[in-house]
Protein backbone atom coordinates (compact mmCIF):
# COMPACT_ATOMS: atom_id res chain seq x y z
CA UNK A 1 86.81 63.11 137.82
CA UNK A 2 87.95 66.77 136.88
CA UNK A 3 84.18 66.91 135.03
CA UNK A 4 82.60 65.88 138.53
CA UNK A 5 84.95 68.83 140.29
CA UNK A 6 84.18 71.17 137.97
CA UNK A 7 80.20 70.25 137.97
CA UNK A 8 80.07 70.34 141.96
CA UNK A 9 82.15 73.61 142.01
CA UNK A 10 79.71 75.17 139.87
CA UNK A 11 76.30 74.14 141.98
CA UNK A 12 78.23 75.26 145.06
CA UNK A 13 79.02 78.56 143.01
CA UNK A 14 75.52 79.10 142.04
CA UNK A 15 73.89 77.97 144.96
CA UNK A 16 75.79 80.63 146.68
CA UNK A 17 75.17 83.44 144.10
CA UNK A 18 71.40 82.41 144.46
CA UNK A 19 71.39 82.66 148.06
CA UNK A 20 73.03 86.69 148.20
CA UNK A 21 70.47 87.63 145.13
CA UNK A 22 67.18 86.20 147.47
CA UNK A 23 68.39 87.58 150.40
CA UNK A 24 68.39 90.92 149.24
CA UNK A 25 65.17 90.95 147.43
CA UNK A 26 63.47 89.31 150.47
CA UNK A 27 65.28 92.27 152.68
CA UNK A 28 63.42 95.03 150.77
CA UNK A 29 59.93 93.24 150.52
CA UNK A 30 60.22 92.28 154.50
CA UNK A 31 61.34 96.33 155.33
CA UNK A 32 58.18 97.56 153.22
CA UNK A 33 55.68 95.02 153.98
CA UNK A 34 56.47 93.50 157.71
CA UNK A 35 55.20 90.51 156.96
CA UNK A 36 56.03 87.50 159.21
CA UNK A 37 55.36 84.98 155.79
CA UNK A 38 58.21 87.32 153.95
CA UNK A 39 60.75 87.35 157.38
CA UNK A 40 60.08 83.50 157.37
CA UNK A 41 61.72 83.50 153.67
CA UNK A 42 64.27 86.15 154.60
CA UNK A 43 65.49 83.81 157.45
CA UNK A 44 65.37 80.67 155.63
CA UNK A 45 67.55 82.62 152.92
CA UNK A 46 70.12 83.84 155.43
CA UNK A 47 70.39 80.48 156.66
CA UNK A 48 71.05 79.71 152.91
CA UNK A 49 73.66 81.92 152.45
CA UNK A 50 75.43 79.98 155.53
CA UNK A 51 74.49 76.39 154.16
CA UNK A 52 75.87 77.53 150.54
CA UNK A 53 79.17 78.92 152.26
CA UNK A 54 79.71 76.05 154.09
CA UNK A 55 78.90 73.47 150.99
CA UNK A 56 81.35 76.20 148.93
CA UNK A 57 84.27 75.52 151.13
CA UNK A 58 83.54 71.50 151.90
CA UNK A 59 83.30 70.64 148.24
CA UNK A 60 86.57 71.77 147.39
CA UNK A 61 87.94 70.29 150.20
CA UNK A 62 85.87 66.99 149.78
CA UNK A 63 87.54 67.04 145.99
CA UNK A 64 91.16 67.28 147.03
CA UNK A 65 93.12 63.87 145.84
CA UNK A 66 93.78 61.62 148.97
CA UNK A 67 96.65 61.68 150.34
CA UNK A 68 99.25 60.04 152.73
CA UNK A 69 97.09 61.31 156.04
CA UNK A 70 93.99 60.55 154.55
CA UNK A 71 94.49 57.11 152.10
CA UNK A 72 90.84 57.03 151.48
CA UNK A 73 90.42 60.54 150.09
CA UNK A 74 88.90 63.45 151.51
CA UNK A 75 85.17 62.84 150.50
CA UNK A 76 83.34 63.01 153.67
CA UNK A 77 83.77 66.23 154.28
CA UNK A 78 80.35 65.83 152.32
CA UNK A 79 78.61 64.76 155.11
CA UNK A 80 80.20 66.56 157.58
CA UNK A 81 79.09 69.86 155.85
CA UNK A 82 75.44 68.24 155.37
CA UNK A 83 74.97 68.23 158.97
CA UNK A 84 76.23 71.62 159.84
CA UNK A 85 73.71 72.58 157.63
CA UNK A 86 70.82 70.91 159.00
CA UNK A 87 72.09 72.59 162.41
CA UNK A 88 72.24 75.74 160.79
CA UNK A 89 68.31 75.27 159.37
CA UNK A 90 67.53 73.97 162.68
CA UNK A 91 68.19 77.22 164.51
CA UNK A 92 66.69 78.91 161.28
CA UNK A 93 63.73 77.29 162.46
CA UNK A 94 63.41 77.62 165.88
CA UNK A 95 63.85 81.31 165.79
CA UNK A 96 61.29 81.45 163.09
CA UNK A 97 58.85 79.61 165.33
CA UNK A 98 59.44 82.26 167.77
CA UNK A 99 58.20 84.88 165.63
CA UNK A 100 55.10 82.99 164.34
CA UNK A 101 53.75 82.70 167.69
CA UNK A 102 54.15 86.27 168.52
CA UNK A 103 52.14 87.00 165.45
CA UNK A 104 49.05 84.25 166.01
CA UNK A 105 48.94 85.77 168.94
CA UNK A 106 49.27 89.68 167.56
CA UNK A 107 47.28 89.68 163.55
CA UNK A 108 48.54 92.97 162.05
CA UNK A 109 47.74 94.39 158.72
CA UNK A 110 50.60 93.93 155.88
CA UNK A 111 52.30 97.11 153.51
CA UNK A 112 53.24 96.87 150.16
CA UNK A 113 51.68 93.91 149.26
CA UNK A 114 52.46 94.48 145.34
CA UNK A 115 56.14 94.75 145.95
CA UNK A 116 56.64 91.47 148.25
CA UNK A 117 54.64 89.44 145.89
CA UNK A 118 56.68 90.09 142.81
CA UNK A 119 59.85 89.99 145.03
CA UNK A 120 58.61 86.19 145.80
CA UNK A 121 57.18 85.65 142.36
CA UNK A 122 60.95 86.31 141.63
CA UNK A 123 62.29 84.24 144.12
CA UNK A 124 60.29 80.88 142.81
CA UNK A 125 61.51 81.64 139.30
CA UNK A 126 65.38 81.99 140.48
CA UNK A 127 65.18 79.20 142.86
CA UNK A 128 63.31 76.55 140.39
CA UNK A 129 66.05 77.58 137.56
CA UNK A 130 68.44 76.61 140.52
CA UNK A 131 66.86 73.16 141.84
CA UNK A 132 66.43 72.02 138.17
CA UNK A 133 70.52 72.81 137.39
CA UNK A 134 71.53 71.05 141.09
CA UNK A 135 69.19 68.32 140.44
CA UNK A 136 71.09 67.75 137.00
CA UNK A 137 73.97 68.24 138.56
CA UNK A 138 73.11 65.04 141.16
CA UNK A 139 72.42 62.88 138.14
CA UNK A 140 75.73 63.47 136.75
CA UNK A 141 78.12 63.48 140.17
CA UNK A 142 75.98 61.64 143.28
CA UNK A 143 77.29 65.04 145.29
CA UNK A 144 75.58 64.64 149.09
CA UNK A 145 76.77 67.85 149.34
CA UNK A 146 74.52 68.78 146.47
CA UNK A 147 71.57 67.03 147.03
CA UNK A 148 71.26 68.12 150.54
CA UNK A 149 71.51 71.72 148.81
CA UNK A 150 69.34 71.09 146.18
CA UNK A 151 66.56 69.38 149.00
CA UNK A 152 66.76 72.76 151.04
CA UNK A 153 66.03 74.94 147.97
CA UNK A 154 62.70 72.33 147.20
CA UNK A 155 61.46 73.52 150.12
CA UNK A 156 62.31 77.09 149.96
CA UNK A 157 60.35 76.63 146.55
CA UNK A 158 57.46 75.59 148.16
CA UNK A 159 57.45 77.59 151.10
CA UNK A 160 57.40 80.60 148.48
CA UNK A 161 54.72 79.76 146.86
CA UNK A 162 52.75 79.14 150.41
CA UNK A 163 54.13 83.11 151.08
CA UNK A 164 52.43 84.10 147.85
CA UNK A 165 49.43 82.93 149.13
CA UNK A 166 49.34 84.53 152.60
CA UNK A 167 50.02 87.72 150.91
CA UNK A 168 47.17 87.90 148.74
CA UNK A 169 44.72 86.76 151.02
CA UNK A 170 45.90 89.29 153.80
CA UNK A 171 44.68 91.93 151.26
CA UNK A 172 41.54 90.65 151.71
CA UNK A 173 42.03 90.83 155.24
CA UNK A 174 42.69 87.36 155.96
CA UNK A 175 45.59 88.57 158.34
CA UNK A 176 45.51 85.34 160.17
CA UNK A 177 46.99 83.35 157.10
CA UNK A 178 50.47 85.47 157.54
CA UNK A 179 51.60 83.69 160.43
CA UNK A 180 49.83 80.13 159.35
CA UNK A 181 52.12 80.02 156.27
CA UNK A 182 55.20 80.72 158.17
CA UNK A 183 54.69 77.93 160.58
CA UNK A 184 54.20 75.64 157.12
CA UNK A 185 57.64 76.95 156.31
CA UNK A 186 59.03 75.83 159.96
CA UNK A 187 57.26 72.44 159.49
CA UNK A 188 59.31 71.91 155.92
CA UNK A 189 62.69 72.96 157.92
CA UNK A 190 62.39 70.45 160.14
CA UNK A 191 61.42 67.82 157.50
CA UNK A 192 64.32 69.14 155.33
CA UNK A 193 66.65 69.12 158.33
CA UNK A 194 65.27 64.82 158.84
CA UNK A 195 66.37 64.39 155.30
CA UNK A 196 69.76 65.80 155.37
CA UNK A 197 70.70 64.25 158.58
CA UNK A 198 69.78 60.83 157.64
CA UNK A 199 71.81 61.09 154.51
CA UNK A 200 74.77 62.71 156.02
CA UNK A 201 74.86 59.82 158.66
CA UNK A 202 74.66 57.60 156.13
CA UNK A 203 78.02 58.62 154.73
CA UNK A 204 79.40 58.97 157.58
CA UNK A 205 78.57 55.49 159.38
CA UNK A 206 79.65 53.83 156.17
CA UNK A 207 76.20 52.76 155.17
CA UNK A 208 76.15 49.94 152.22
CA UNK A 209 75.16 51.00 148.97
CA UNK A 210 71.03 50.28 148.31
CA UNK A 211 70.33 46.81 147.34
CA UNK A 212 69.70 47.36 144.40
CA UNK A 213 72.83 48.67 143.52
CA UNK A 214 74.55 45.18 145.37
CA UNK A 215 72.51 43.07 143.35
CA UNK A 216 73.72 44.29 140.17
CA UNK A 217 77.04 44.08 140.96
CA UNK A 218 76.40 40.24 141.74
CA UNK A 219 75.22 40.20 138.79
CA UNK A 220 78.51 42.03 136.77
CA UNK A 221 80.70 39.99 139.04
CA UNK A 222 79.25 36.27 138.34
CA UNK A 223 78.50 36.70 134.55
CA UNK A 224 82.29 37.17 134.07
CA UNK A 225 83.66 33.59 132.75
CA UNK A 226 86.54 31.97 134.82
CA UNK A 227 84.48 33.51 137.94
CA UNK A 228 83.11 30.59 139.97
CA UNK A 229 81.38 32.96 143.00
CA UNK A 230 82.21 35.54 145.27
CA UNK A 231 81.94 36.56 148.69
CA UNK A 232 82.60 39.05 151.83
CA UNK A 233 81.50 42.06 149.42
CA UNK A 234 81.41 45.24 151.50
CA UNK A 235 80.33 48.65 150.04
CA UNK A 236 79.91 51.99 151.16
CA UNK A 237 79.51 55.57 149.91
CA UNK A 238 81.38 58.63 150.66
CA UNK A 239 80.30 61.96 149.11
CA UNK A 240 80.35 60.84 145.86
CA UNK A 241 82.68 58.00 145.35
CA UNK A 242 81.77 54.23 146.16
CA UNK A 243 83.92 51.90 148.20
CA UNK A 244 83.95 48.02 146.79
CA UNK A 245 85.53 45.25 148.10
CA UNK A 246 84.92 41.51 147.56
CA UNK A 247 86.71 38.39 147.46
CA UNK A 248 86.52 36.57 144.09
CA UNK A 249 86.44 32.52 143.69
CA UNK A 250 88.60 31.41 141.15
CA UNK A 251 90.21 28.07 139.38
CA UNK A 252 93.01 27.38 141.76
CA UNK A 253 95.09 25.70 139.05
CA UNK A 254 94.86 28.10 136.80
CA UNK A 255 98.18 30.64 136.36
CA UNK A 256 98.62 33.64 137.82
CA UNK A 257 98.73 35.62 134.70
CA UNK A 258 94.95 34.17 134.09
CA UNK A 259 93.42 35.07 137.66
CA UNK A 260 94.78 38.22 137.79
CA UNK A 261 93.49 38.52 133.82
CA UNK A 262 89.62 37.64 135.24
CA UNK A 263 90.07 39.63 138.11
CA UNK A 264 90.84 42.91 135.86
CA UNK A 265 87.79 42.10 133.73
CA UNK A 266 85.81 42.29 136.99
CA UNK A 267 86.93 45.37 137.86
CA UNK A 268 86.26 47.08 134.65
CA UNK A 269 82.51 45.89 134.14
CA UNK A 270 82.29 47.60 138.15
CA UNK A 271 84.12 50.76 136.96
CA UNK A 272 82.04 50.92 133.82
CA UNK A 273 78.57 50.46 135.96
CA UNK A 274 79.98 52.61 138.96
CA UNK A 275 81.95 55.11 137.22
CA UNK A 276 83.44 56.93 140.47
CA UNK A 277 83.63 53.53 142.46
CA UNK A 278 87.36 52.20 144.54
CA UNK A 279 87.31 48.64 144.02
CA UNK A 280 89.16 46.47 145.73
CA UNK A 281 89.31 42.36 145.00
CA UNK A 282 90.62 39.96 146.30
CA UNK A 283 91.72 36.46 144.31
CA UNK A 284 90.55 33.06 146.74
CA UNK A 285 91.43 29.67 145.03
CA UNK A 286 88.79 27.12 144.33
């Protein structure tokens, strides 16, 4: 666990560092070449800035040890801070949307087109060295937190490349392509924004872990000898450590000493699968 607080800590470090560095650089190419593609990057990156803050603060909170007011940890703090980002990104959005119309409706010639397409160029480089690190980060920890993070930057990535685009062919005077690329940005807001709600519900209505995932542990559970079946097994997910709870069949005439015994090897075969996983069993004579 203090690898897993120390991995998280760092992606919420970095995305934050990230997110000041872009900002700037998309400040100075926006100022020089007023380009609505550029302000739709500057925006998204101020939103980021807000996003990262608020994942900085909720991960460390989400990683303090539970205690006597909250039994059950402190892990969905997670969620909570997923969808205060996809309300920041919303508004992000919206007031981008507002500024794409205005220039559909108003083509103007760009300035400095040079400057604002190495200042993106940049940007994809940073922001792919960042995705790639929080993706490997995911792997290791299951962090909503995270992955919501690292789901926002994909599409910044993306959206940065589509900027690129509608600054070259504005030189050609294709000024028409500005605004287009900017509403492509708004579109993968929203769709970002549909993605981190859903998973941040999921945490927080105590969604059951993926099939998959209950399978296999039917599988762990029932290829331990002594076990004769289970049942009532309830899972869910918050941030990144798994609730499991079942109730195990056993030999009623066997001893104590021997159920509990079975029991134990249960639990370690879930631990050892589900390495950040609460389990919780309970013994039923058969």
């Amino acid at each position: 666990m203090e690898r897993h607080a120390r991995l998280v800590k760092r992606a919420a470090t970095a995305s934050l560092l990230v997110a000041l560095t872009l900002l700037l650089s998309k400040l100075l190419a926006w100022w020089f070449s007023d380009a609505v593609s550029v302000l739709s990057s500057l925006l998204d990156s101020m939103m980021d800035i807000v996003a990262s803050g608020i994942n900085f603060i909720a991960v460390r909170y989400a990683l303090v040890p539970a205690d006597h007011d909250h039994p059950f940890g402190h892990t969905k703090a997670e969620g909570l801070a997923a969808l205060l980002q996809s309300a920041f990104i919303f508004g992000s959005a919206c007031l981008l949307l507002l500024q794409v119309v205005d220039r559909l409706l108003n083509p103007q010639p760009l300035q400095a087109l040079t400057f604002s397409v190495a200042v993106m160029a940049f940007s994809m480089l940073l922001t792919g060295a960042l995705v790639a690190y929080q993706r490997w980060v995911v792997r290791q920890t299951q962090s909503l937190a995270v992955r919501s993070d690292s789901a926002h930057y994909m599409s910044d990535l993306l959206a940065n490349l589509a900027v690129i685009v509608a600054l070259v062919a504005t030189a050609y005077g294709h000024y028409w392509l500005d605004p287009v690329v900017a509403l492509v940005v708004v579109l993968l807001l929203l769709y970002s924004v549909y993605g981190i709600v859903r998973s941040a519900l999921a945490v927080l209505m105590d969604k059951a872990l993926a099939e998959e995932d209950e399978q296999r542990l039917g599988q762990l559970i029932l290829a331990v000898d002594g076990v004769h079946g289970f049942h009532e097994l309830r899972t869910r997910q918050a941030g990144s450590v798994q609730f499991i709870q079942l109730h195990l069949d056993l030999d009623g005439q066997q001893t104590l000493n021997h159920a509990h015994a079975i029991g134990d090897e249960v639990e370690r075969r879930i631990r050892s699968a589900f390495p950040r996983a609460e389990v919780l069993i309970h013994h039923d004579p058969v």
